[in-house]
C-alpha atoms as a PDB file:
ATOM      1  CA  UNK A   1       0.000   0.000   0.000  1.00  0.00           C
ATOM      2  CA  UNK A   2       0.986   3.596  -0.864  1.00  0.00           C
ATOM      3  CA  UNK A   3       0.594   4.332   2.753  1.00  0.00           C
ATOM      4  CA  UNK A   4       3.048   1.982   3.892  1.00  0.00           C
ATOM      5  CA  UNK A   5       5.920   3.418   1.820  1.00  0.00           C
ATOM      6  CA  UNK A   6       5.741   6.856   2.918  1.00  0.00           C
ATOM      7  CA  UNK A   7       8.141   8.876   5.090  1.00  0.00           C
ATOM      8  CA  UNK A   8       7.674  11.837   6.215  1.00  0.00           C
ATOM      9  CA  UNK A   9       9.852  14.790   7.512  1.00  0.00           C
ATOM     10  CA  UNK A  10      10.230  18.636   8.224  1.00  0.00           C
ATOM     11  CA  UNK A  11      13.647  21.024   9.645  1.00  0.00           C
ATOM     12  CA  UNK A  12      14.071  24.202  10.808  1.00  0.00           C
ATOM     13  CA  UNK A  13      16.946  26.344  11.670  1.00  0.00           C
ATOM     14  CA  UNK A  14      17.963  30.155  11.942  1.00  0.00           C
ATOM     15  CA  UNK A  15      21.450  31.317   9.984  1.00  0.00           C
ATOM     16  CA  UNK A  16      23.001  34.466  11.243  1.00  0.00           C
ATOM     17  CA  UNK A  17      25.594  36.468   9.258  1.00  0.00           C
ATOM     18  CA  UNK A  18      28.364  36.726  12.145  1.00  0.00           C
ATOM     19  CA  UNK A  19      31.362  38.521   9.697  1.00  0.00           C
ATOM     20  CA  UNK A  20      31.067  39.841   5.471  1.00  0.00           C
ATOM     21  CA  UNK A  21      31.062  37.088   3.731  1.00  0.00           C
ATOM     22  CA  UNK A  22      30.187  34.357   6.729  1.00  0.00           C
ATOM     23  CA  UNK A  23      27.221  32.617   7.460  1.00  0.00           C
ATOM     24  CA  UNK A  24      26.821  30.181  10.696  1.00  0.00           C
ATOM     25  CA  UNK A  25      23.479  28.425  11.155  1.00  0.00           C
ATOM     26  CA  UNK A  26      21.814  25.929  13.338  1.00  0.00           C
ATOM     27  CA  UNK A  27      18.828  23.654  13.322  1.00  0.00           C
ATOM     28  CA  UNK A  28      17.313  20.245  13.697  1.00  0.00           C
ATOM     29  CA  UNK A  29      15.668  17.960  10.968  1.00  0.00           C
ATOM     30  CA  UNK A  30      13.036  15.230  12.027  1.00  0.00           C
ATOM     31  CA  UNK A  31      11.898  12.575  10.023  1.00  0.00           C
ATOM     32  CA  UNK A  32      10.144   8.866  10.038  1.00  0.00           C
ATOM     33  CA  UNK A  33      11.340   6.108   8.700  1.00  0.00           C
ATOM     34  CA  UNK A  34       9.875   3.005   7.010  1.00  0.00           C
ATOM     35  CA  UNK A  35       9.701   0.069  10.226  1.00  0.00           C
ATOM     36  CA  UNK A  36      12.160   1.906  12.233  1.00  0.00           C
ATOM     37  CA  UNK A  37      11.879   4.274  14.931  1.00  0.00           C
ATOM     38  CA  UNK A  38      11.084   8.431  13.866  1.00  0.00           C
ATOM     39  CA  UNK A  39      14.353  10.310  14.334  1.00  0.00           C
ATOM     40  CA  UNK A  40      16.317  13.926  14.614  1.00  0.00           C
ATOM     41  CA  UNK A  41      19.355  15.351  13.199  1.00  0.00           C
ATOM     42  CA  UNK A  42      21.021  18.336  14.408  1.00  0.00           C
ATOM     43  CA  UNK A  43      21.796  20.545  11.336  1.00  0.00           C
ATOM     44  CA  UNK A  44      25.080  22.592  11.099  1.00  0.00           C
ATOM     45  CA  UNK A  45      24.819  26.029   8.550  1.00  0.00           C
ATOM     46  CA  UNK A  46      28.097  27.254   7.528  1.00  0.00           C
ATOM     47  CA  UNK A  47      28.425  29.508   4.477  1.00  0.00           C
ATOM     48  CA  UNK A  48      31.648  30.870   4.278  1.00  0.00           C
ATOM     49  CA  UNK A  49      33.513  32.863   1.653  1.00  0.00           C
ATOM     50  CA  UNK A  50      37.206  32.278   3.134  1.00  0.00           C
ATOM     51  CA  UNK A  51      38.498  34.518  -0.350  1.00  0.00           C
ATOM     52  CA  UNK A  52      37.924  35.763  -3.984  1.00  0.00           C
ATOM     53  CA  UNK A  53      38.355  31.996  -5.096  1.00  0.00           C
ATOM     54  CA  UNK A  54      37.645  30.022  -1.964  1.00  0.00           C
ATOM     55  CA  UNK A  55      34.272  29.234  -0.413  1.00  0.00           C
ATOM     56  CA  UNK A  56      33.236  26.309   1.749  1.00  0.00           C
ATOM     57  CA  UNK A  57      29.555  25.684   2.480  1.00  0.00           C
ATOM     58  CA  UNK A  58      28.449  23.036   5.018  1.00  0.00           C
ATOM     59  CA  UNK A  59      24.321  22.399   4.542  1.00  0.00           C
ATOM     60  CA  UNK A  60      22.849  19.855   7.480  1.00  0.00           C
ATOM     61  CA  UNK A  61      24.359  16.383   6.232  1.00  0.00           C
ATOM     62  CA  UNK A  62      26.652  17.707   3.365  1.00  0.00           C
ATOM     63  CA  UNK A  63      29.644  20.115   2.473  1.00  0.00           C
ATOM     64  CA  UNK A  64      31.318  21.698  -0.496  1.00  0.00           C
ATOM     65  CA  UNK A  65      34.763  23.002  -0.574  1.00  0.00           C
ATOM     66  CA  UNK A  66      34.882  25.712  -3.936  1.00  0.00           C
ATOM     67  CA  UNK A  67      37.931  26.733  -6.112  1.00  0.00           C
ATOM     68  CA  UNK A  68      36.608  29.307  -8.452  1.00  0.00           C
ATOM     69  CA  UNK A  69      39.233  29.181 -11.147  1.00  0.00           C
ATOM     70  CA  UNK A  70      37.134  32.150 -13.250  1.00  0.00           C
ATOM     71  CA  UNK A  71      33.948  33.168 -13.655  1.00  0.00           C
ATOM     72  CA  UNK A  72      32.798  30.386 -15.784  1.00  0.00           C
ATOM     73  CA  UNK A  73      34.956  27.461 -14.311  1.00  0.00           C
ATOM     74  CA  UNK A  74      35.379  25.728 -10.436  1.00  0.00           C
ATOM     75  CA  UNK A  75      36.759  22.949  -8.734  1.00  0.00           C
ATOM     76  CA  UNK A  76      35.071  21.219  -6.044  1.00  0.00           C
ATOM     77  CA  UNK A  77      35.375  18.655  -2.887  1.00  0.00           C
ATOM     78  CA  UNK A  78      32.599  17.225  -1.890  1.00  0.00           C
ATOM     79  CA  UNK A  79      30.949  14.924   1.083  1.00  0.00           C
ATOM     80  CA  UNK A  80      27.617  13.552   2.055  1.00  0.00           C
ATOM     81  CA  UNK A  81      25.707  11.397   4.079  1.00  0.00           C
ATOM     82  CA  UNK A  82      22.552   9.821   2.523  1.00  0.00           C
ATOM     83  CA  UNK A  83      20.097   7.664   3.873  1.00  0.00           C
ATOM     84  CA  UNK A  84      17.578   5.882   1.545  1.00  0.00           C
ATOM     85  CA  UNK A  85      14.525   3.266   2.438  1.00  0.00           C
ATOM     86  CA  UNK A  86      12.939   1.168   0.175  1.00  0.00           C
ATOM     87  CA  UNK A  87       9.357  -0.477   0.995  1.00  0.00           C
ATOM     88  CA  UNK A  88       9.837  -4.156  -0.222  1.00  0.00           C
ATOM     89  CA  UNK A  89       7.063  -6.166  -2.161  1.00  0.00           C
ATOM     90  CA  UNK A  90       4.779  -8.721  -1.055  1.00  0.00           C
ATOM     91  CA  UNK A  91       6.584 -11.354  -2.918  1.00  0.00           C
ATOM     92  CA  UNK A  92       9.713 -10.392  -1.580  1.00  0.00           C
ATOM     93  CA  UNK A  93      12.421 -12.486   0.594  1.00  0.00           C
ATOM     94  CA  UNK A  94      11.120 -10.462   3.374  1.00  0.00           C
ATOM     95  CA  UNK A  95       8.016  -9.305   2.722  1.00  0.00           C
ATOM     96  CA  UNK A  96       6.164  -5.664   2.882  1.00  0.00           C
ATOM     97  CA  UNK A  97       9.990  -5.329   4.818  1.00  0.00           C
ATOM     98  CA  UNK A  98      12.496  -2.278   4.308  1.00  0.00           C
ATOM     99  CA  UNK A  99      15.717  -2.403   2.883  1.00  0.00           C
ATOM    100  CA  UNK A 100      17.423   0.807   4.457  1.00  0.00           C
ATOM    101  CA  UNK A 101      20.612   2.027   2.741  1.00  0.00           C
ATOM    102  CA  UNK A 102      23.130   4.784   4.268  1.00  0.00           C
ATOM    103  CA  UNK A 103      26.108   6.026   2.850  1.00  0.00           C
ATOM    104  CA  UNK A 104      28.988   8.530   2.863  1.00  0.00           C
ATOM    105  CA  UNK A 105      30.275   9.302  -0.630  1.00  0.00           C
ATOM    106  CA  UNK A 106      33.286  11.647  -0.803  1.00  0.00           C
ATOM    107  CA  UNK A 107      34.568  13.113  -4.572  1.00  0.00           C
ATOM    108  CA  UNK A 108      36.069  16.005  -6.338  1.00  0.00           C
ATOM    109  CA  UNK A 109      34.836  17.543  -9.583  1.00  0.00           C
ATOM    110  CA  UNK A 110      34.830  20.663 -12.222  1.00  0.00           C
ATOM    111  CA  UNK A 111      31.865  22.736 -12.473  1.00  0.00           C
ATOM    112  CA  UNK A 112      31.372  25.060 -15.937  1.00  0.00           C
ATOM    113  CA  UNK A 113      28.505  27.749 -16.037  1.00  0.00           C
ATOM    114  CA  UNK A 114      27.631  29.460 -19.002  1.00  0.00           C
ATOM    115  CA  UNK A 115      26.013  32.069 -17.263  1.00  0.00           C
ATOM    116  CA  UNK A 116      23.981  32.486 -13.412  1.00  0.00           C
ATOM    117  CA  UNK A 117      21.219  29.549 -14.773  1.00  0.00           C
ATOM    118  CA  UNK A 118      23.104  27.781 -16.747  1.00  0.00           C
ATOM    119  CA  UNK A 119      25.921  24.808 -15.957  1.00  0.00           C
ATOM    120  CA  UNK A 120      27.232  21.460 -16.562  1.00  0.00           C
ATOM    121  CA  UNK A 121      29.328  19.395 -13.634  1.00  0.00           C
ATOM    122  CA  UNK A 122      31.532  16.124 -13.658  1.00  0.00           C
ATOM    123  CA  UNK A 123      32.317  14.813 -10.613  1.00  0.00           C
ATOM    124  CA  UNK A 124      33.749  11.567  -9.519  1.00  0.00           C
ATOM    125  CA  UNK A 125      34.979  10.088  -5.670  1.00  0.00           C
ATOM    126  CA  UNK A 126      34.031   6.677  -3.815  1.00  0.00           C
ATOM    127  CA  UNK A 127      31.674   5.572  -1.287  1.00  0.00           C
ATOM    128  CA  UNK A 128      33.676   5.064   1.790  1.00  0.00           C
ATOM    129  CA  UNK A 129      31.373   3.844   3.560  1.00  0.00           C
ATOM    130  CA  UNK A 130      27.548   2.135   3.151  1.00  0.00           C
ATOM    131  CA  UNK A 131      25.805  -0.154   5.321  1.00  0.00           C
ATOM    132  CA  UNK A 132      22.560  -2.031   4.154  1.00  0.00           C
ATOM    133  CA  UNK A 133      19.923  -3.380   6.362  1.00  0.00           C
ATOM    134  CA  UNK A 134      17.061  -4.805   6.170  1.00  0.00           C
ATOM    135  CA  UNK A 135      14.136  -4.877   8.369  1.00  0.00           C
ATOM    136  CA  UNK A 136      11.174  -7.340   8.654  1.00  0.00           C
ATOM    137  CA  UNK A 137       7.155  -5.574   8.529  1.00  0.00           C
ATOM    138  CA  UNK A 138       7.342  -5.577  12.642  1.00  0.00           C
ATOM    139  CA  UNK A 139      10.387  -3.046  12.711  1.00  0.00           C
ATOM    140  CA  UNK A 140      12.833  -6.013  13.955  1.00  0.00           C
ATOM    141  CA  UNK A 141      16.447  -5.792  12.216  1.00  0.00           C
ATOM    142  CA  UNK A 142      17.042  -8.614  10.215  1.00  0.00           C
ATOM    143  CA  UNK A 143      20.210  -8.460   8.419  1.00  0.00           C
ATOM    144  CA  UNK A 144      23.170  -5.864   8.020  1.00  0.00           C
ATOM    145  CA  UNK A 145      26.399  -5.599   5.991  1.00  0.00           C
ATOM    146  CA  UNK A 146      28.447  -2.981   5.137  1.00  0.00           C
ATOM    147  CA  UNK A 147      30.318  -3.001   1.498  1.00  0.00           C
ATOM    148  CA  UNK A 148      33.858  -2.761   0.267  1.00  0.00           C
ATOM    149  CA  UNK A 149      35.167   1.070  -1.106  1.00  0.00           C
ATOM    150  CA  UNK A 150      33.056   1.346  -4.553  1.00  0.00           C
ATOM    151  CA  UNK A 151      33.920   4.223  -7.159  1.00  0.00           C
ATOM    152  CA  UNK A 152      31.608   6.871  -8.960  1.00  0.00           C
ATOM    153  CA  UNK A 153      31.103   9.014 -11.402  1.00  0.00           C
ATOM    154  CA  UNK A 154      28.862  11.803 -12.206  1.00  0.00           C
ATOM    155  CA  UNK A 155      27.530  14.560 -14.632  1.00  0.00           C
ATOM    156  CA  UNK A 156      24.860  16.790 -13.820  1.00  0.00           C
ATOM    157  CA  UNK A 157      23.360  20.016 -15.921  1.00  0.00           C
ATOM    158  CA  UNK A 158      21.464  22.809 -14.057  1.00  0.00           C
ATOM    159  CA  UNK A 159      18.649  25.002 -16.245  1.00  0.00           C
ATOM    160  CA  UNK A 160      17.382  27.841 -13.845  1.00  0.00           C
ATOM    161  CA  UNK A 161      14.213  29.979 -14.515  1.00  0.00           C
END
């Protein structure tokens, strides 16, 4: 059922410009999960523009480190966690169960923009860390295992209106 697959979630927070160019923020992010216990996250703000070239931004469960080469081209270091549930079928090994994946991927990458709404990135890294679980329909852990080091590699294009 559609009802059984949905998670639902909300944050809040307050960012306060402390220096020109620096931008500290706090808050907390609650959400439910799929046969596991609701949680909450504290969320750390940081938007900071360390130089002309240099900017590192820090946004609740990720961060970006920013060379800006020129206006149209940047470097980047990025990190992440990500959490993702899946609501299993009724045919399944474990049925109407959860398979809950989390994840840190860390990678570098080049960023071109043509202009304020328009730009292409390539980015690659490895996830350095992901753990899988799986949970039965009564919220009761069933089975977890964490993977080796796996590679990526990504392109993304950004159209702004």
């Amino acid at each position: 059922e559609l009802g059984d697959s949905l998670a639902y979630g909300a944050f809040a927070g307050v960012n306060y410009q402390i220096a020109k160019g620096v931008w500290v923020g706090g808050g907390v992010g609650i959400s439910t999960q799929l046969e596991d216990s609701p949680i909450a996250v504290p969320l750390i703000n940081i938007d900071w523009t360390i130089n002309d070239r240099l900017r590192l931004e820090v946004g609740g469960l990720s961060g970006t480190l920013t060379y800006t080469i020129d206006p149209q081209w940047s470097i980047f270091a990025e990190g992440r966690y990500e959490l993702r549930q899946y609501r299993l079928a009724d045919d399944a090994i474990v049925p109407e169960g959860v398979l809950s994946d989390a994840s840190i991927p860390l990678g570098v990458g080049a960023r071109f923009s043509a202009n304020d709404n328009i730009s292409v990135s390539l980015s690659g890294g490895a996830v350095v860390w992901r753990e899988i679980e799986f949970f039965d329909d009564d919220e009761n852990s069933l089975s977890d295992d964490t993977t080796d080091i796996a590679g990526y590699v990504a392109a993304s294009v950004k159209i702004a209106f």
